[in-house]
Protein backbone atom coordinates (compact mmCIF):
# COMPACT_ATOMS: atom_id res chain seq x y z
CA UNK A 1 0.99 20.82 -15.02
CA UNK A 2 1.39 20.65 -19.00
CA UNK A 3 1.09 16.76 -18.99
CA UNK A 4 -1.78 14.74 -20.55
CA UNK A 5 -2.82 13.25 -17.51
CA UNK A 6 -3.25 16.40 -15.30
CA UNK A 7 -1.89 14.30 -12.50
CA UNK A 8 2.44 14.82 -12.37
CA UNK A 9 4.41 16.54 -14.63
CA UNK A 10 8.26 15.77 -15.19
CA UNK A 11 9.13 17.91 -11.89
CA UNK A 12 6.62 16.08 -9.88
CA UNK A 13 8.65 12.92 -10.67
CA UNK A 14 11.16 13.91 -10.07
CA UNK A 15 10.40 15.66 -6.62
CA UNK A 16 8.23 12.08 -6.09
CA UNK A 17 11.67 9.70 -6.42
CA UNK A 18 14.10 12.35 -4.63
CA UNK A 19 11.31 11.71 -1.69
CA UNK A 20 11.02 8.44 -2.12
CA UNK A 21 14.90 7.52 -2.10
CA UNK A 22 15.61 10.20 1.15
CA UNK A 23 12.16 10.19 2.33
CA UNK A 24 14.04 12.55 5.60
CA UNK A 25 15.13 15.59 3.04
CA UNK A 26 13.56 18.42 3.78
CA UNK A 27 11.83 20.78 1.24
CA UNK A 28 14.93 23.46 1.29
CA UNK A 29 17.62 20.39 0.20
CA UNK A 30 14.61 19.19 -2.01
CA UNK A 31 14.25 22.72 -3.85
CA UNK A 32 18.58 22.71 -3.96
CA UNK A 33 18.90 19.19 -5.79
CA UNK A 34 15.34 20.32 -7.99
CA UNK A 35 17.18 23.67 -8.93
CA UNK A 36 13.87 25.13 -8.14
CA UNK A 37 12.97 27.71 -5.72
CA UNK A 38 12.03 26.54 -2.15
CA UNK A 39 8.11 28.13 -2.77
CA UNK A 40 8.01 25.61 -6.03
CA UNK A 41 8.76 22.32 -4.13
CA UNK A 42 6.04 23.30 -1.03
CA UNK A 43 3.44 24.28 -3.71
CA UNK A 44 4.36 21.05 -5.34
CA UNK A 45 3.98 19.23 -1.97
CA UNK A 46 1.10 20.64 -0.73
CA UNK A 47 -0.78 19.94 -4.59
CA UNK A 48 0.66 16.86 -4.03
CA UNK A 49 -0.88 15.63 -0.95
CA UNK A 50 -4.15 17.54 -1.47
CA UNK A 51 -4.73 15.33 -4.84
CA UNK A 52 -4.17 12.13 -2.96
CA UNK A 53 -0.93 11.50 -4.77
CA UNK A 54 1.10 11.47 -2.28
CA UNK A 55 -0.53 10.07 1.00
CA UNK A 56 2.26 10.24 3.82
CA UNK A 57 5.31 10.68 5.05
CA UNK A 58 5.76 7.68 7.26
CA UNK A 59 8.15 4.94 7.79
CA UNK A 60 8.30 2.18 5.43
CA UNK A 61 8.12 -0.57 7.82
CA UNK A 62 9.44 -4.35 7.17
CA UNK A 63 6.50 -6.85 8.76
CA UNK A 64 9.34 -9.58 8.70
CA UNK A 65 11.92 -7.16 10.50
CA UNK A 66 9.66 -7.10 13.42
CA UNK A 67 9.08 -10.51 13.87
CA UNK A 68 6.46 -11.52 10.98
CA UNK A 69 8.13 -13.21 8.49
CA UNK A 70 5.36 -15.05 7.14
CA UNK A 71 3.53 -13.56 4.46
CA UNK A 72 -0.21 -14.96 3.02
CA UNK A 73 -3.24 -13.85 0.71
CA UNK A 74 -6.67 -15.06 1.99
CA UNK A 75 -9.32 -15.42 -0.57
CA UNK A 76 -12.90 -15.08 0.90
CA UNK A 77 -16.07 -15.05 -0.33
CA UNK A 78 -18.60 -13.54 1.93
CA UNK A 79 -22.29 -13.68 2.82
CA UNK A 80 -24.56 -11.56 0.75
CA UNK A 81 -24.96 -8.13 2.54
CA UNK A 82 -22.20 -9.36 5.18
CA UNK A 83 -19.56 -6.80 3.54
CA UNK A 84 -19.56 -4.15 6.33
CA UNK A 85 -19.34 -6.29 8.93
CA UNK A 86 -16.81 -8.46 7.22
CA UNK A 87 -15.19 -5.09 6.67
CA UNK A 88 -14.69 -3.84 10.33
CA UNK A 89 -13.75 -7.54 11.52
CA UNK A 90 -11.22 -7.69 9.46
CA UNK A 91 -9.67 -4.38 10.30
CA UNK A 92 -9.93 -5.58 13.71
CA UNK A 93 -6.82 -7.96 13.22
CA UNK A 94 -3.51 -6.14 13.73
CA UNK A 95 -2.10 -9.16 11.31
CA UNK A 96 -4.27 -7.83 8.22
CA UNK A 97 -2.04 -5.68 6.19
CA UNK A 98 -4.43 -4.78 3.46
CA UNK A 99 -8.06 -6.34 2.25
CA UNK A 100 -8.72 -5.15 -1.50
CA UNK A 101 -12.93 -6.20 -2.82
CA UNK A 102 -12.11 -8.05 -5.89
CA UNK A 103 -14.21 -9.58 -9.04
CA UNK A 104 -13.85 -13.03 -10.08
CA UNK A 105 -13.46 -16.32 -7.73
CA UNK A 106 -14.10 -14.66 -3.83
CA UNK A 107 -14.87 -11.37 -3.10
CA UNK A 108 -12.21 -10.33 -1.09
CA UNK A 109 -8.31 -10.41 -0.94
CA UNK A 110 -6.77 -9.94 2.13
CA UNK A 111 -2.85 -9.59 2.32
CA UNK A 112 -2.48 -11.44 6.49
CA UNK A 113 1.38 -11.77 8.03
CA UNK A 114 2.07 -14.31 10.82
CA UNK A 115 5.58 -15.27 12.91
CA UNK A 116 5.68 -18.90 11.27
CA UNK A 117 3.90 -21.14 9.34
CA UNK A 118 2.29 -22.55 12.81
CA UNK A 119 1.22 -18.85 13.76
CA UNK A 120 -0.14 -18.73 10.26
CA UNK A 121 -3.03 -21.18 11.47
CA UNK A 122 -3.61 -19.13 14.41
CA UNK A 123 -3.92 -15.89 12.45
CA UNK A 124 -6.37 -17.58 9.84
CA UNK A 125 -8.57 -19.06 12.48
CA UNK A 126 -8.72 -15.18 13.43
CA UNK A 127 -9.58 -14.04 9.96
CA UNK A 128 -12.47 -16.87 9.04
CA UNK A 129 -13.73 -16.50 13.08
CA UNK A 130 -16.91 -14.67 11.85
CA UNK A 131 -20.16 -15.98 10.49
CA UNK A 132 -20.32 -13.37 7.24
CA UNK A 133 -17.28 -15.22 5.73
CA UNK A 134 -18.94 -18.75 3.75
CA UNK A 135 -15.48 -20.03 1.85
CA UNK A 136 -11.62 -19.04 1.62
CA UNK A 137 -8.94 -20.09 -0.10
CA UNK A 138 -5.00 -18.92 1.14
CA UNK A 139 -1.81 -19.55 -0.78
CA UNK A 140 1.56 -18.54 1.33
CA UNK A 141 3.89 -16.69 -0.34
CA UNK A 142 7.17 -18.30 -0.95
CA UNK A 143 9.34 -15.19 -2.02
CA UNK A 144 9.10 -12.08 -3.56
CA UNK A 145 11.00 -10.91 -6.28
CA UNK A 146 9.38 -7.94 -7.39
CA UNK A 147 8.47 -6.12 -4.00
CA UNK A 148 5.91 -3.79 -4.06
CA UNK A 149 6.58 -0.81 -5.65
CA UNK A 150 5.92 2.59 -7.48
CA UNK A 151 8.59 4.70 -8.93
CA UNK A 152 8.58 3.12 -12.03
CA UNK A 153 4.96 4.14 -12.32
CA UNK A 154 5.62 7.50 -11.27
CA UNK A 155 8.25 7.74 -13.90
CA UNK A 156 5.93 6.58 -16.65
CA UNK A 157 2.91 9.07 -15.40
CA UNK A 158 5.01 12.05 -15.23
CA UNK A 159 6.52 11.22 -18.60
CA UNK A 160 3.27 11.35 -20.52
């Protein structure tokens, strides 16, 4: 791991995009299109996933694909000392994709999905249903033109 950042080096990279775009390859066609020995790509792996860099194998699924189509970011700002409990209520609605703490206007940012604009009400009725949550603010998301995403990051890390 010669790079700067001690994270990924060039090989990680590239063994992070080959996964990425065939996430089903296995290590043996992995360590073929590397040219590196089959040993290399499960140390690589296994460094890999014990850093945190890479976090899982699983599916990549579409919320829209299986029948949420509306997508929505819920600012709240929450009752001193309420966080915990804000916390676990929150991960107690299936249609709560992520919830990031944030600085600035609110203190939390929570990424909801819903089956329409109608089921959108329903789902943030859910969300604000607790006492520890004072204020929020949502804005629906009209499109998304730069999904989320991380090889070009990867890229630039293993490059330095």
């Amino acid at each position: 791991m010669g790079s700067t950042n001690d994270t990924i080096d060039p090989l990680d990279g590239r063994l992070i995009r080959l996964l990425a775009e065939e996430p089903r390859i296995g290590v043996l066609e992995c360590s073929r299109r590397l040219q590196v020995a089959r040993g290399t790509v499960q140390a690589r792996l296994d460094r890999l996933q014990a850093k945190g860099v890479i976090g899982g194998f699983g599916p990549e699924v579409d919320p829209a694909a299986i029948g949420y189509p509306v997508t929505a970011f819920a600012t709240l700002e929450i009752s001193q000392g309420q966080g915990a409990d804000v916390r676990a209520h929150l991960a107690s609605v299936p249609e709560v994709l992520e919830l990031h703490t944030i600085t600035g206007i609110g203190d939390m940012l929570v990424r909801i999905v819903a089956r329409s604009n109608a089921d959108l009400q329903r789902v943030i009725d859910r969300v604000l249903g607790f006492d520890g949550i004072v204020r929020s603010s949502t804005a629906i998301v009209l499109e998304n033109p730069v999904p989320y995403r991380i090889l070009p990051l990867v890229d630039q890390a293993a490059a330095e």
